[in-house]
C-alpha atoms as a PDB file:
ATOM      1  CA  UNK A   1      18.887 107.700 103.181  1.00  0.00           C
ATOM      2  CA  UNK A   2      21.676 107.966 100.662  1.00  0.00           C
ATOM      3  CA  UNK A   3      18.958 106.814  98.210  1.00  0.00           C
ATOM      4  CA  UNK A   4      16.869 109.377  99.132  1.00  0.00           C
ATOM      5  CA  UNK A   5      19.606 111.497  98.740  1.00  0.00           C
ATOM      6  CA  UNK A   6      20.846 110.757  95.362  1.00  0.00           C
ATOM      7  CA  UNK A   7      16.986 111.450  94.234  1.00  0.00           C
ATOM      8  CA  UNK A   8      17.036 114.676  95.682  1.00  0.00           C
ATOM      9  CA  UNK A   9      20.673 115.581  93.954  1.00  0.00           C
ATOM     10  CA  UNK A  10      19.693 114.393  90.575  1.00  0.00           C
ATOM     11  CA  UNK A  11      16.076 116.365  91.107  1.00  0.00           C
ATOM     12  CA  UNK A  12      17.746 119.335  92.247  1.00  0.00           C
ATOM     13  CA  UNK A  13      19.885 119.604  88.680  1.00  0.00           C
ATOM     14  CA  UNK A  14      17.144 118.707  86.918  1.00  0.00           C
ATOM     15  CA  UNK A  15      15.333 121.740  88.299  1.00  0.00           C
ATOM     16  CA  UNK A  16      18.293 123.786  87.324  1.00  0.00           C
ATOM     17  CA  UNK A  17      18.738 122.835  84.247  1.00  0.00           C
ATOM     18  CA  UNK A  18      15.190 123.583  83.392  1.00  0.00           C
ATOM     19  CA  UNK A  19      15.155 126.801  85.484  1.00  0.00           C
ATOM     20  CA  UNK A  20      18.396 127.436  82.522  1.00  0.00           C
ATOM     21  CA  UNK A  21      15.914 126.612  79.708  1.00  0.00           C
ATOM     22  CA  UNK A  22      13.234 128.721  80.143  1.00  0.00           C
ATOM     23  CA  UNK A  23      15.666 131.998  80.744  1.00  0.00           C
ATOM     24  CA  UNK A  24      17.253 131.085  77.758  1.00  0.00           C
ATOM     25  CA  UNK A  25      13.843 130.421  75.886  1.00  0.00           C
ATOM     26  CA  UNK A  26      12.911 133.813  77.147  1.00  0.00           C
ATOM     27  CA  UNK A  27      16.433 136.313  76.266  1.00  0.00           C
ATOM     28  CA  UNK A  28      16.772 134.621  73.042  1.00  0.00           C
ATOM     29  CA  UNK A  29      13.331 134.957  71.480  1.00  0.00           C
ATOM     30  CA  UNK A  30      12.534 131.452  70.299  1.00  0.00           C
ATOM     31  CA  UNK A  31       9.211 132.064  69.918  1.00  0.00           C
ATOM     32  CA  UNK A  32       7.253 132.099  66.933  1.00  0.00           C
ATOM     33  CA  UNK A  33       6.488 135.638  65.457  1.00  0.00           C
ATOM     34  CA  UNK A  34       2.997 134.923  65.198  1.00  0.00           C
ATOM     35  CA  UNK A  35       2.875 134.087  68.481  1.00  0.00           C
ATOM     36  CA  UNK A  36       0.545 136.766  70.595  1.00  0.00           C
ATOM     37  CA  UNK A  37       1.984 138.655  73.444  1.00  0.00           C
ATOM     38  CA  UNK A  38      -0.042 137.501  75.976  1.00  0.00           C
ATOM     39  CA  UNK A  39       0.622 133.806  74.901  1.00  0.00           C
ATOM     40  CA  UNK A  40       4.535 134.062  75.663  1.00  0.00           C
ATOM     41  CA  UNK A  41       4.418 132.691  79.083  1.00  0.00           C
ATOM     42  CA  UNK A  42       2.823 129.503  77.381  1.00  0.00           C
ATOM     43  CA  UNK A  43       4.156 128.773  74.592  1.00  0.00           C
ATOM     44  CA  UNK A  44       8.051 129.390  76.666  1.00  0.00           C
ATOM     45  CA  UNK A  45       6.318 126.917  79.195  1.00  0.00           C
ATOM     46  CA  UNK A  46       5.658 124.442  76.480  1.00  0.00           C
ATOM     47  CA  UNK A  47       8.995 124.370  75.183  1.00  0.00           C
ATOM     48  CA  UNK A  48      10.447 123.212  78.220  1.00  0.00           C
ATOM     49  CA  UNK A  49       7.409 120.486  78.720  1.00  0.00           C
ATOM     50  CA  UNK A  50       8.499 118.973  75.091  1.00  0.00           C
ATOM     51  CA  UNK A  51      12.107 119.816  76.030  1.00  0.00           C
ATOM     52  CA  UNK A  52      11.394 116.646  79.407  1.00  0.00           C
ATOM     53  CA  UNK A  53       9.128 114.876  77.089  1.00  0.00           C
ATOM     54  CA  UNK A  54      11.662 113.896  74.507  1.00  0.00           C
ATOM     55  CA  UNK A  55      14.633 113.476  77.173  1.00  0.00           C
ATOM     56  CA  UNK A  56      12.230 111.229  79.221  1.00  0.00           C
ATOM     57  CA  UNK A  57      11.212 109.054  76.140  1.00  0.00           C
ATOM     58  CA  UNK A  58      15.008 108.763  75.106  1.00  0.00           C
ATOM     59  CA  UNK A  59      15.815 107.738  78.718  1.00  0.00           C
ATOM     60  CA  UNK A  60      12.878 105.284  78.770  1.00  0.00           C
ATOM     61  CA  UNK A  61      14.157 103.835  75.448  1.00  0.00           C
ATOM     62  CA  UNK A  62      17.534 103.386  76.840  1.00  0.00           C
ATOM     63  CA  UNK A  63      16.163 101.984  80.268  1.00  0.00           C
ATOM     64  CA  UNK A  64      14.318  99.362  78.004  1.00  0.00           C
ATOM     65  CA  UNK A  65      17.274  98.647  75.846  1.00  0.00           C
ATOM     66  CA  UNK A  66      19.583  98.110  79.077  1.00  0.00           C
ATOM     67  CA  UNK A  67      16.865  95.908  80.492  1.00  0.00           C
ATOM     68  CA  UNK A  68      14.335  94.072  77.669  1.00  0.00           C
ATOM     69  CA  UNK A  69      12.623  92.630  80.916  1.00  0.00           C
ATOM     70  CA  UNK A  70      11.913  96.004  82.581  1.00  0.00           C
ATOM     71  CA  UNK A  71       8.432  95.549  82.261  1.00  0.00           C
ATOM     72  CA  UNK A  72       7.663  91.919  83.485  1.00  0.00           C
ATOM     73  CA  UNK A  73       6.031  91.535  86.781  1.00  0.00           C
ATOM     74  CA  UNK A  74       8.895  89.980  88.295  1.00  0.00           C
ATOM     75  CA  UNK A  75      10.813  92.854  87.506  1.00  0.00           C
ATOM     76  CA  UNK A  76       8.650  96.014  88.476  1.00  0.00           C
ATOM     77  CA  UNK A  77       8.953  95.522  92.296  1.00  0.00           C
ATOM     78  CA  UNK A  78      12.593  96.051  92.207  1.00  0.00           C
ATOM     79  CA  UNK A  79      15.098  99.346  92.150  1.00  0.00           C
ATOM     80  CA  UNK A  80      16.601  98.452  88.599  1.00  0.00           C
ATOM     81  CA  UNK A  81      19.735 100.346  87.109  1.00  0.00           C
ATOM     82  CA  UNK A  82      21.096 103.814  88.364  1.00  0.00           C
ATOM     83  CA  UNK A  83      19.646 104.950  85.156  1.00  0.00           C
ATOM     84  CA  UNK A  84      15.977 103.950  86.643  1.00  0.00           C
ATOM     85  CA  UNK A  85      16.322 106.146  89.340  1.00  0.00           C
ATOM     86  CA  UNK A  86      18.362 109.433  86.986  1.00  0.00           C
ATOM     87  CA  UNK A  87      15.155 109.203  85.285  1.00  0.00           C
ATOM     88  CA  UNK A  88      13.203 109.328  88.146  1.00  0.00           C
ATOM     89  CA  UNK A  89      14.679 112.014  89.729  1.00  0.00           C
ATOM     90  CA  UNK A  90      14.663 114.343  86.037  1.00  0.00           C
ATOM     91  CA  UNK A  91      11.101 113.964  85.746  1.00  0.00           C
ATOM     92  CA  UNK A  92      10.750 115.270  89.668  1.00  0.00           C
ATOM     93  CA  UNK A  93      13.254 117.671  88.992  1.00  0.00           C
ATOM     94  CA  UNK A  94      10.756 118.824  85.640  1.00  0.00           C
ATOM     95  CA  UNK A  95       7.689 118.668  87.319  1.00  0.00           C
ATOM     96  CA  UNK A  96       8.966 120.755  90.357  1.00  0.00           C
ATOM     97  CA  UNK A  97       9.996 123.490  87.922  1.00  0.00           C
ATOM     98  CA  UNK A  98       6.477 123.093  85.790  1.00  0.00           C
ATOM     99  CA  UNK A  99       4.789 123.658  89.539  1.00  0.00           C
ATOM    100  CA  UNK A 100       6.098 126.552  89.872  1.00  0.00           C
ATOM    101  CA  UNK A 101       6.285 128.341  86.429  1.00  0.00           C
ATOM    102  CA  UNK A 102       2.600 127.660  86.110  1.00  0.00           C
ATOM    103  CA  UNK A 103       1.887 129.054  89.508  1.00  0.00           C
ATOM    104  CA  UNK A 104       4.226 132.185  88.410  1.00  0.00           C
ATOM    105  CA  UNK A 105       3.697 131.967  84.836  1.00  0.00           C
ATOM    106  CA  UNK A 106      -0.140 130.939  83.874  1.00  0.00           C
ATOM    107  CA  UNK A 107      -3.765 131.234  84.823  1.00  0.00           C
ATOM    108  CA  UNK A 108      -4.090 129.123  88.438  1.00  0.00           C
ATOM    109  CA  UNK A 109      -7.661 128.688  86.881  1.00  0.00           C
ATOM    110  CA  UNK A 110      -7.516 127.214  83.821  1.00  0.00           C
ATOM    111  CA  UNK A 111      -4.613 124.857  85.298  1.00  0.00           C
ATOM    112  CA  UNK A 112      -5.369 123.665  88.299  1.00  0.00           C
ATOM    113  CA  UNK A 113      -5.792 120.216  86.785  1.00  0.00           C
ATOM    114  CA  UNK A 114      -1.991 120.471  85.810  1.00  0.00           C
ATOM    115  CA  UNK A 115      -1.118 121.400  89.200  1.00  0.00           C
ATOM    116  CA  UNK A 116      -2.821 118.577  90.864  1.00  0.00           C
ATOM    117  CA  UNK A 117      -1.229 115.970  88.184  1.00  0.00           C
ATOM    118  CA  UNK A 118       1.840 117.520  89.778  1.00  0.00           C
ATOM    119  CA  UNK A 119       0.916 117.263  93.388  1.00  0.00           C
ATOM    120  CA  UNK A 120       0.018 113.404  92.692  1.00  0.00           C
ATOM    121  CA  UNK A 121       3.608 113.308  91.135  1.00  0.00           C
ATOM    122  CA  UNK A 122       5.611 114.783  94.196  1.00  0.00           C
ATOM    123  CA  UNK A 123       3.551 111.865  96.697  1.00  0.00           C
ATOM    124  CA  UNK A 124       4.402 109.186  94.357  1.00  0.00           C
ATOM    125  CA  UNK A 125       8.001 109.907  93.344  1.00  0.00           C
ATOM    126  CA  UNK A 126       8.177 110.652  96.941  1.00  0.00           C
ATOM    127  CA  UNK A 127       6.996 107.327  98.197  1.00  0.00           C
ATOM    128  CA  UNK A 128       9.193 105.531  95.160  1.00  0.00           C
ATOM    129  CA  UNK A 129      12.374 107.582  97.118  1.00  0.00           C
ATOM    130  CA  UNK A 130      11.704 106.615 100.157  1.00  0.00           C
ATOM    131  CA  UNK A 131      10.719 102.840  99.976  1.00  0.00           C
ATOM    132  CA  UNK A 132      13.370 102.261  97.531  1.00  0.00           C
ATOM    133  CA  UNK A 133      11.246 100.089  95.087  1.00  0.00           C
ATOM    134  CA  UNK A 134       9.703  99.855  92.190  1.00  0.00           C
ATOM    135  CA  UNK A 135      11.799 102.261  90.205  1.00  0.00           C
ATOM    136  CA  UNK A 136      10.966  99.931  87.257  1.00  0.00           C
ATOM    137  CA  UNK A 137       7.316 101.171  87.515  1.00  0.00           C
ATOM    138  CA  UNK A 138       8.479 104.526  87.172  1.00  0.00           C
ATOM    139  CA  UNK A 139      10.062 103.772  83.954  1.00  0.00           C
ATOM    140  CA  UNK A 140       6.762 101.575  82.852  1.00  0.00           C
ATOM    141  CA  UNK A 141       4.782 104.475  84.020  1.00  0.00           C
ATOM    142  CA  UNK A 142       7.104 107.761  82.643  1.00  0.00           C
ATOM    143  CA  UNK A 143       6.007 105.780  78.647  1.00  0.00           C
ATOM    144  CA  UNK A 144       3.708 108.111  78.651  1.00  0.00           C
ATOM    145  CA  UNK A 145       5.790 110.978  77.828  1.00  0.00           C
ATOM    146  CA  UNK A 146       6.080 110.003  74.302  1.00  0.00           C
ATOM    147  CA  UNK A 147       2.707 110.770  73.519  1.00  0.00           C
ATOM    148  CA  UNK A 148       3.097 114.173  75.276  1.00  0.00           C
ATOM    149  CA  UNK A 149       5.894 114.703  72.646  1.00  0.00           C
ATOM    150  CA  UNK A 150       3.063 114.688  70.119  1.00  0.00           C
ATOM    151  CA  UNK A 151       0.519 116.774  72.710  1.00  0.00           C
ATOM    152  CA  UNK A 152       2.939 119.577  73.383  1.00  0.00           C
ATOM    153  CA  UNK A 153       3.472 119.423  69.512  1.00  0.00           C
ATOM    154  CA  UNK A 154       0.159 120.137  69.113  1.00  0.00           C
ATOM    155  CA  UNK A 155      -0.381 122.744  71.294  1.00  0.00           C
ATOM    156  CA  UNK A 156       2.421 124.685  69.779  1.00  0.00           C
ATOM    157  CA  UNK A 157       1.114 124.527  66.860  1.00  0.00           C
ATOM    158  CA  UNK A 158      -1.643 125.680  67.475  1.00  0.00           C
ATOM    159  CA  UNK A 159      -0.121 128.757  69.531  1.00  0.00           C
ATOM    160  CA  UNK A 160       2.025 129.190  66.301  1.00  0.00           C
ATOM    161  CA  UNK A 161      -1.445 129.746  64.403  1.00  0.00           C
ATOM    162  CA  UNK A 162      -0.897 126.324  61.688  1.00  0.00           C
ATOM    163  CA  UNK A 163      -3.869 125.472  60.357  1.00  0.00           C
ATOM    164  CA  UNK A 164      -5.714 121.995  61.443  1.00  0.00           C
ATOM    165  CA  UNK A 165      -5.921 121.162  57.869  1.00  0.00           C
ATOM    166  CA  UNK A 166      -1.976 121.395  57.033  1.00  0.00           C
ATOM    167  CA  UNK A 167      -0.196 118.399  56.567  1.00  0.00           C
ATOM    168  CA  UNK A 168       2.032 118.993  59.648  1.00  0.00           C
ATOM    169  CA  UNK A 169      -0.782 119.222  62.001  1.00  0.00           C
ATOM    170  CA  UNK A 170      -2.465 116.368  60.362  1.00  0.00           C
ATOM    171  CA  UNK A 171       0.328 113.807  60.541  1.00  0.00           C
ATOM    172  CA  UNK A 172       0.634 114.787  64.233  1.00  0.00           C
ATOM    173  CA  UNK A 173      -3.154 114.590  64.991  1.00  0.00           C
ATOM    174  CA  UNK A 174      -2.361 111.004  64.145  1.00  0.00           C
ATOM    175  CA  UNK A 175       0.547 109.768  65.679  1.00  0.00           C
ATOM    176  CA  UNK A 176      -0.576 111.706  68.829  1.00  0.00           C
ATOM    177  CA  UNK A 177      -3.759 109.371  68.376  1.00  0.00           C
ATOM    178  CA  UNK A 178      -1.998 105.987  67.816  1.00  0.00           C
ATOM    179  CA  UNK A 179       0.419 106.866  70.780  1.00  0.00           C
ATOM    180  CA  UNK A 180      -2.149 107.927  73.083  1.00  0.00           C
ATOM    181  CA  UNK A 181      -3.682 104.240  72.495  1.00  0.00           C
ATOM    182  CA  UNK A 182       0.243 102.466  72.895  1.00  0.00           C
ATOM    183  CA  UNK A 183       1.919 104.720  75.619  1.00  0.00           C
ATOM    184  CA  UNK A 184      -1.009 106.099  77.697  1.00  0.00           C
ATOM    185  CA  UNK A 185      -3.418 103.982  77.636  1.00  0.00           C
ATOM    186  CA  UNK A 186      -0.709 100.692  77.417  1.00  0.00           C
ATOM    187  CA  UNK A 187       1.179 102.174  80.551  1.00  0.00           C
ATOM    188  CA  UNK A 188      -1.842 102.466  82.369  1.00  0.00           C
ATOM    189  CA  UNK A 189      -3.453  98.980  81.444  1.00  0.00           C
ATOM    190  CA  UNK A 190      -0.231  97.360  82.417  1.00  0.00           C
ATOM    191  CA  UNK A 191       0.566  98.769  85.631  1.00  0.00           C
ATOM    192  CA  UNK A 192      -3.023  97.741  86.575  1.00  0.00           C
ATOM    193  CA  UNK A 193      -2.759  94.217  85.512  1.00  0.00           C
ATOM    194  CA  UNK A 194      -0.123  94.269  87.423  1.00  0.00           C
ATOM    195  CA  UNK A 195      -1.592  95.700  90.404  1.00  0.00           C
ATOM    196  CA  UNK A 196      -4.297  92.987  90.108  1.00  0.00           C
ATOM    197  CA  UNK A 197      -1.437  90.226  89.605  1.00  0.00           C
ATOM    198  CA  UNK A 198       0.801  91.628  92.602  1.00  0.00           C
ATOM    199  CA  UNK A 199      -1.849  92.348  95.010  1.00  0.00           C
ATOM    200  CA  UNK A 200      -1.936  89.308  96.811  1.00  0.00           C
ATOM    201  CA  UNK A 201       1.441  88.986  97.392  1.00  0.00           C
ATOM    202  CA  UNK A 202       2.696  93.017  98.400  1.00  0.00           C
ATOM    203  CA  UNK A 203       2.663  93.257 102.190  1.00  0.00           C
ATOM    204  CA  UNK A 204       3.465  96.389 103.466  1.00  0.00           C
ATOM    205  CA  UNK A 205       1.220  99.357 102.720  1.00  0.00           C
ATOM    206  CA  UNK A 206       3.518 101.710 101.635  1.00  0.00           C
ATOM    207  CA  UNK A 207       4.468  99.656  98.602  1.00  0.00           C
ATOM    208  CA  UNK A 208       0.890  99.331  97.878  1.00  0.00           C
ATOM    209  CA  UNK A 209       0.806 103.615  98.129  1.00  0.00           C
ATOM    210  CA  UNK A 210       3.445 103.660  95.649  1.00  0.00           C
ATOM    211  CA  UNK A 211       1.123 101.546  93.252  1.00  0.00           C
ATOM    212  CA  UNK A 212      -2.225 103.506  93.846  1.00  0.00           C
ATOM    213  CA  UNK A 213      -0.387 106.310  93.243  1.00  0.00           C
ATOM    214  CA  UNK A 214       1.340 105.739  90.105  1.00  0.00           C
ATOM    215  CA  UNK A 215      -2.036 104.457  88.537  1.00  0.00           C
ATOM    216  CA  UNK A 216      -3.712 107.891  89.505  1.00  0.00           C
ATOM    217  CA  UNK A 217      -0.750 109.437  87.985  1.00  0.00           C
ATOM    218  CA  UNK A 218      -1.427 108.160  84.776  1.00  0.00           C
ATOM    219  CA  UNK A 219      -5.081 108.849  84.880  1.00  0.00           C
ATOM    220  CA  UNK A 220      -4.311 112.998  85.954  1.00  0.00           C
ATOM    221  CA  UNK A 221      -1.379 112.580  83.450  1.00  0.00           C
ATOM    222  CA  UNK A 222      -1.030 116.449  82.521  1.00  0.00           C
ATOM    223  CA  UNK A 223      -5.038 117.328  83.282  1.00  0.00           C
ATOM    224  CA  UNK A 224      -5.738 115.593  80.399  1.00  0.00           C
ATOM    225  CA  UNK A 225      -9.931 114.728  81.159  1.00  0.00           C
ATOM    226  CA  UNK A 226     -11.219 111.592  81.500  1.00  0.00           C
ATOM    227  CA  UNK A 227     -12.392 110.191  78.394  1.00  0.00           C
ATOM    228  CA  UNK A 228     -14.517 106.587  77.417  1.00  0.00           C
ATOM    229  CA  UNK A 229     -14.558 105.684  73.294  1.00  0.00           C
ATOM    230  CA  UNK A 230     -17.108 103.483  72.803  1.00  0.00           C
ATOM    231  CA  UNK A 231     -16.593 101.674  69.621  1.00  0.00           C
ATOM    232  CA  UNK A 232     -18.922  98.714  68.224  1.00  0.00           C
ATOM    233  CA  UNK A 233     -20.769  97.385  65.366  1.00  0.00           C
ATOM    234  CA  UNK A 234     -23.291  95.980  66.894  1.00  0.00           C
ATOM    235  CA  UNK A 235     -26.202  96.451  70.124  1.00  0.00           C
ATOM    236  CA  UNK A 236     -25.340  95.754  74.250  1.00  0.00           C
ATOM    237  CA  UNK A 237     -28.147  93.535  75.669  1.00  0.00           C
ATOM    238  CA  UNK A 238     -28.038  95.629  79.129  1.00  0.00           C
ATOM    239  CA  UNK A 239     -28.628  98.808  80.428  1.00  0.00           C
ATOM    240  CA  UNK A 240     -26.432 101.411  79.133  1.00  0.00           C
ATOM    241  CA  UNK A 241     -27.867 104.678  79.176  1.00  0.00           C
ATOM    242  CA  UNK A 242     -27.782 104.884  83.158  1.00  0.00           C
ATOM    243  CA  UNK A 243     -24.213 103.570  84.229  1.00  0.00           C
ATOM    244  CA  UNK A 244     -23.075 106.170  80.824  1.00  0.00           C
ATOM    245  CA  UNK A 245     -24.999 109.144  82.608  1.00  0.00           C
ATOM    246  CA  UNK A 246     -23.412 108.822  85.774  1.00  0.00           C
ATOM    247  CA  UNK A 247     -20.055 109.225  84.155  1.00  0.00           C
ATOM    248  CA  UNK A 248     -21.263 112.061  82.116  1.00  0.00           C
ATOM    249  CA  UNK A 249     -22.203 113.525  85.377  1.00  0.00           C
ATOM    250  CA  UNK A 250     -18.821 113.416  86.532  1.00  0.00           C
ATOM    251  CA  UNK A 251     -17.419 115.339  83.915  1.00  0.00           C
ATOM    252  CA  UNK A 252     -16.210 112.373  81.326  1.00  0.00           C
ATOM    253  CA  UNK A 253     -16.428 112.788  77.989  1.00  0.00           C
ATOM    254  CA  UNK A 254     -17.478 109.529  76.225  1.00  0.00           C
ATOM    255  CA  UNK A 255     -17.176 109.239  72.811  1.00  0.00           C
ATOM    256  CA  UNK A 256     -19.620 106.443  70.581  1.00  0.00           C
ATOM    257  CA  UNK A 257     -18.175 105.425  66.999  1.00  0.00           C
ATOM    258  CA  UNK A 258     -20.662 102.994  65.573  1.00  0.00           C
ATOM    259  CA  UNK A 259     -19.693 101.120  62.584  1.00  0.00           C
ATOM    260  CA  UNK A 260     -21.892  99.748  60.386  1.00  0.00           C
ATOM    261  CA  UNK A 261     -21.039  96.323  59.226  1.00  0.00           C
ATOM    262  CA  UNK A 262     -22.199  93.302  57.197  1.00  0.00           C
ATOM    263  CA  UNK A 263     -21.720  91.364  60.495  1.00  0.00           C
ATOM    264  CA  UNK A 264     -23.914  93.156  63.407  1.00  0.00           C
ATOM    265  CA  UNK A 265     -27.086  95.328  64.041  1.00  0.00           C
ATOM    266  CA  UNK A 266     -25.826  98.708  65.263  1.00  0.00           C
ATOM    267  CA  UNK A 267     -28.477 100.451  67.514  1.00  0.00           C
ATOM    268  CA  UNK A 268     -27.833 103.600  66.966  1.00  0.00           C
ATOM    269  CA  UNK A 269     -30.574 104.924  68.908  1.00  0.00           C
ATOM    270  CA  UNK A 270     -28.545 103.125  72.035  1.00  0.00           C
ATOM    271  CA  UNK A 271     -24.970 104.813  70.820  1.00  0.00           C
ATOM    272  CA  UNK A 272     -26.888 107.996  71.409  1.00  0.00           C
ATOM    273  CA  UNK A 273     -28.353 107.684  74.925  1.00  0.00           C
ATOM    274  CA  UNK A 274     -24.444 106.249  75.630  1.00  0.00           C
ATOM    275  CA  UNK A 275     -22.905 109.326  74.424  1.00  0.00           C
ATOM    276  CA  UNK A 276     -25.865 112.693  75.497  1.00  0.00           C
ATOM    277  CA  UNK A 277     -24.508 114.690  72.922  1.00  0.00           C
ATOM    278  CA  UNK A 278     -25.399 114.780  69.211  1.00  0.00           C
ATOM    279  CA  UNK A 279     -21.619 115.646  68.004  1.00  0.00           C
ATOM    280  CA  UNK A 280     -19.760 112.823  70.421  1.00  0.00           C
ATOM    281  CA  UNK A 281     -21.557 110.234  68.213  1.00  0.00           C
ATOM    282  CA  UNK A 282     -19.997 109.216  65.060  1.00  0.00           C
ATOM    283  CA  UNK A 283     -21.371 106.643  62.912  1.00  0.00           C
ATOM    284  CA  UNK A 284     -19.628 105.050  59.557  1.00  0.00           C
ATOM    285  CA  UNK A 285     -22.228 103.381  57.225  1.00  0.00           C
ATOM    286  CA  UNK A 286     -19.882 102.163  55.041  1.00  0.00           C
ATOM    287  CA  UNK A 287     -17.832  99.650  57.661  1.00  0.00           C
ATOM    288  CA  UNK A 288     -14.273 100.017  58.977  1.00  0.00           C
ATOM    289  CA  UNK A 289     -12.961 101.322  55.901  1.00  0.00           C
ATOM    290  CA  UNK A 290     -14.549 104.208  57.009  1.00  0.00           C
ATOM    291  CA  UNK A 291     -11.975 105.001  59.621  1.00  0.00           C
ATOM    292  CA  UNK A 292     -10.020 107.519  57.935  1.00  0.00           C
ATOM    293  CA  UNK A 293      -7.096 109.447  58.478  1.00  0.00           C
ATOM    294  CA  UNK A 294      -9.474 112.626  58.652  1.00  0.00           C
ATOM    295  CA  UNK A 295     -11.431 111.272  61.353  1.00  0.00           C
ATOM    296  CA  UNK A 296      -8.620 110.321  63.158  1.00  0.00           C
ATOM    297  CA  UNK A 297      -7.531 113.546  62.838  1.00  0.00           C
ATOM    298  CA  UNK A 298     -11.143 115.036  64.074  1.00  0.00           C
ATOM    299  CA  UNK A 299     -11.222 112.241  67.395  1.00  0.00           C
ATOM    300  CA  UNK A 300      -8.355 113.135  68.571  1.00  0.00           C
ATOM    301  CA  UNK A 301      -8.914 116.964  68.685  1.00  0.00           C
ATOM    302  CA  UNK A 302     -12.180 115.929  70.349  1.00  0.00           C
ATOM    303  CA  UNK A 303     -10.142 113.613  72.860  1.00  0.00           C
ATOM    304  CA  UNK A 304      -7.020 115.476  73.426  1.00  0.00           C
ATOM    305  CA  UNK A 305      -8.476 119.144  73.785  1.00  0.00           C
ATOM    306  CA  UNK A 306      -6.264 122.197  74.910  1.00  0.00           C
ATOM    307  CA  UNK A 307      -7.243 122.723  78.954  1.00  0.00           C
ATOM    308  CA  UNK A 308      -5.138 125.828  78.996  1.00  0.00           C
ATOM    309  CA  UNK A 309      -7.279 128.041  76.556  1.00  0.00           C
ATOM    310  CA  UNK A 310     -10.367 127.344  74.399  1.00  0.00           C
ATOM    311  CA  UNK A 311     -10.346 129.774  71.515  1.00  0.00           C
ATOM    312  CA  UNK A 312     -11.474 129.200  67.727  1.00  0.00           C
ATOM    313  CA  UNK A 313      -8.469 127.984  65.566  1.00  0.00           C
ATOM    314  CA  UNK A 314      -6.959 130.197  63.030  1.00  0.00           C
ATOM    315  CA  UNK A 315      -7.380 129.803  59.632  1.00  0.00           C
END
């Protein structure tokens, strides 16, 4: 119990704190002048999401820096430092606030995907409390956050009415690409190779919760939708097209970037029953010195999409 406690103290400042924020976002006007009316509420809420994003990367840094060995398998089933679980309990503390400005604050519809990541969030963080392990994971898991830096970057930008062509957005487009492959994606891959390391040896189903959990929490991380990049220079020798339409059925967006090398035999009429769409195929004819900065800059706009408003960019 005293745990448990302790997560709910350090949750319940962290909800304060943000609850601080926003007011203080709101009576001193730091919004951007060319920011519409109606997009206020928004851009006020993204503030405070990029405000827990950078704390939560610094506090992951320093969680790492404490403990190099945070993230080896013999490591993520225990409680780790205080600092483990002050993390843990800001980032319930955020997403408790984020609940409930978005309920108060923004369209239910266009972010209900956000308020299910958050749902996920409160069972897991819940289960982590209350089992009093794998606090580690949470650390592992919370990496994440410093791609959202370069998401919520993004999206004010946008609101703020930069151009997708200045150098600003640009450079972001990319690092938001490159850590989206090295936070995200890494966080994820390693918490389930570690699931499939630890599985035979975790015996009581709670712990095993905790696990489930955390990996779904990754894959709803902030309603971001489910994405497959196919990328290959050459041709599969089985069946593609059906397993690909199933997931296209399910609402994932796959992406196909053929390359055309010295080396293999891209099918390209293959990349295209993989992908259903004429614009989510992107072939290079010239090799892998065709992946430019551009086109990094055009897949992840593709990938990383804004699921609170779909309007056309301002020039």
């Amino acid at each position: 119990m005293e745990d448990l406690f302790i997560h709910v103290k350090y949750s319940g400042i962290s909800f304060a704190a943000f609850v601080m924020l926003i007011y203080w976002v709101k009576r001193k006007g730091v919004i951007a002048k060319s920011v519409r009316q109606e997009r206020t509420a928004l851009w006020c809420n993204l503030v405070c999401s990029l405000a827990h994003s950078v704390a939560c990367s610094i506090l992951c840094t320093l969680c790492f820096y404490l403990n190099p060995k945070l993230a080896h398998p013999s490591q993520l089933q225990h409680r780790g430092m205080p600092l483990n679980r002050f993390t843990s309990g800001f980032s319930l503390g955020y997403f408790l606030f984020d609940f409930f400005d978005t309920l108060i604050s923004l369209s239910v519809a266009n972010s209900w995907a956000v308020l299910l990541h958050h749902v996920v969030v409160f069972a897991g963080f819940g289960v982590y409390a209350i089992s009093w392990n794998y606090y580690n994971q949470v650390i592992v898991a919370a990496l994440c956050e410093v791609n959202s830096v370069f998401l919520h970057v993004r999206q004010l930008l946008h609101l703020s009415g930069i151009s997708r062509s200045s150098r600003i957005y640009r450079v972001n487009s990319v690092i938001n690409l490159i850590t989206h492959l090295l936070f995200r994606f890494g966080s994820f891959a390693w918490l389930t190779i570690f699931f499939l390391i630890d599985i035979d040896v975790m015996k009581d189903k709670m712990t095993m919760t905790a696990l489930l959990i955390n990996i779904f929490i990754n894959i709803l991380n902030r309603g971001c939708k489910e994405v497959v990049i196919v990328l290959t220079d050459g041709k599969s020798h089985d069946d593609v097209a059906v397993p690909a339409m199933k997931l296209r059925n399910k609402g994932v967006l796959i992406l196909a970037l053929g390359v055309q090398s010295s080396r293999g035999k891209l099918d390209v009429d293959q990349l295209d029953s993989i992908v259903g769409v004429k614009n989510h195929l992107f072939v290079f004819r010239e090799g892998f010195a065709s992946l430019t900065e551009d086109f990094a800059m055009e897949l992840s706009d593709a990938v990383c999409h804004d699921p609170f408003y779909d309007e056309p960019e301002h020039d």
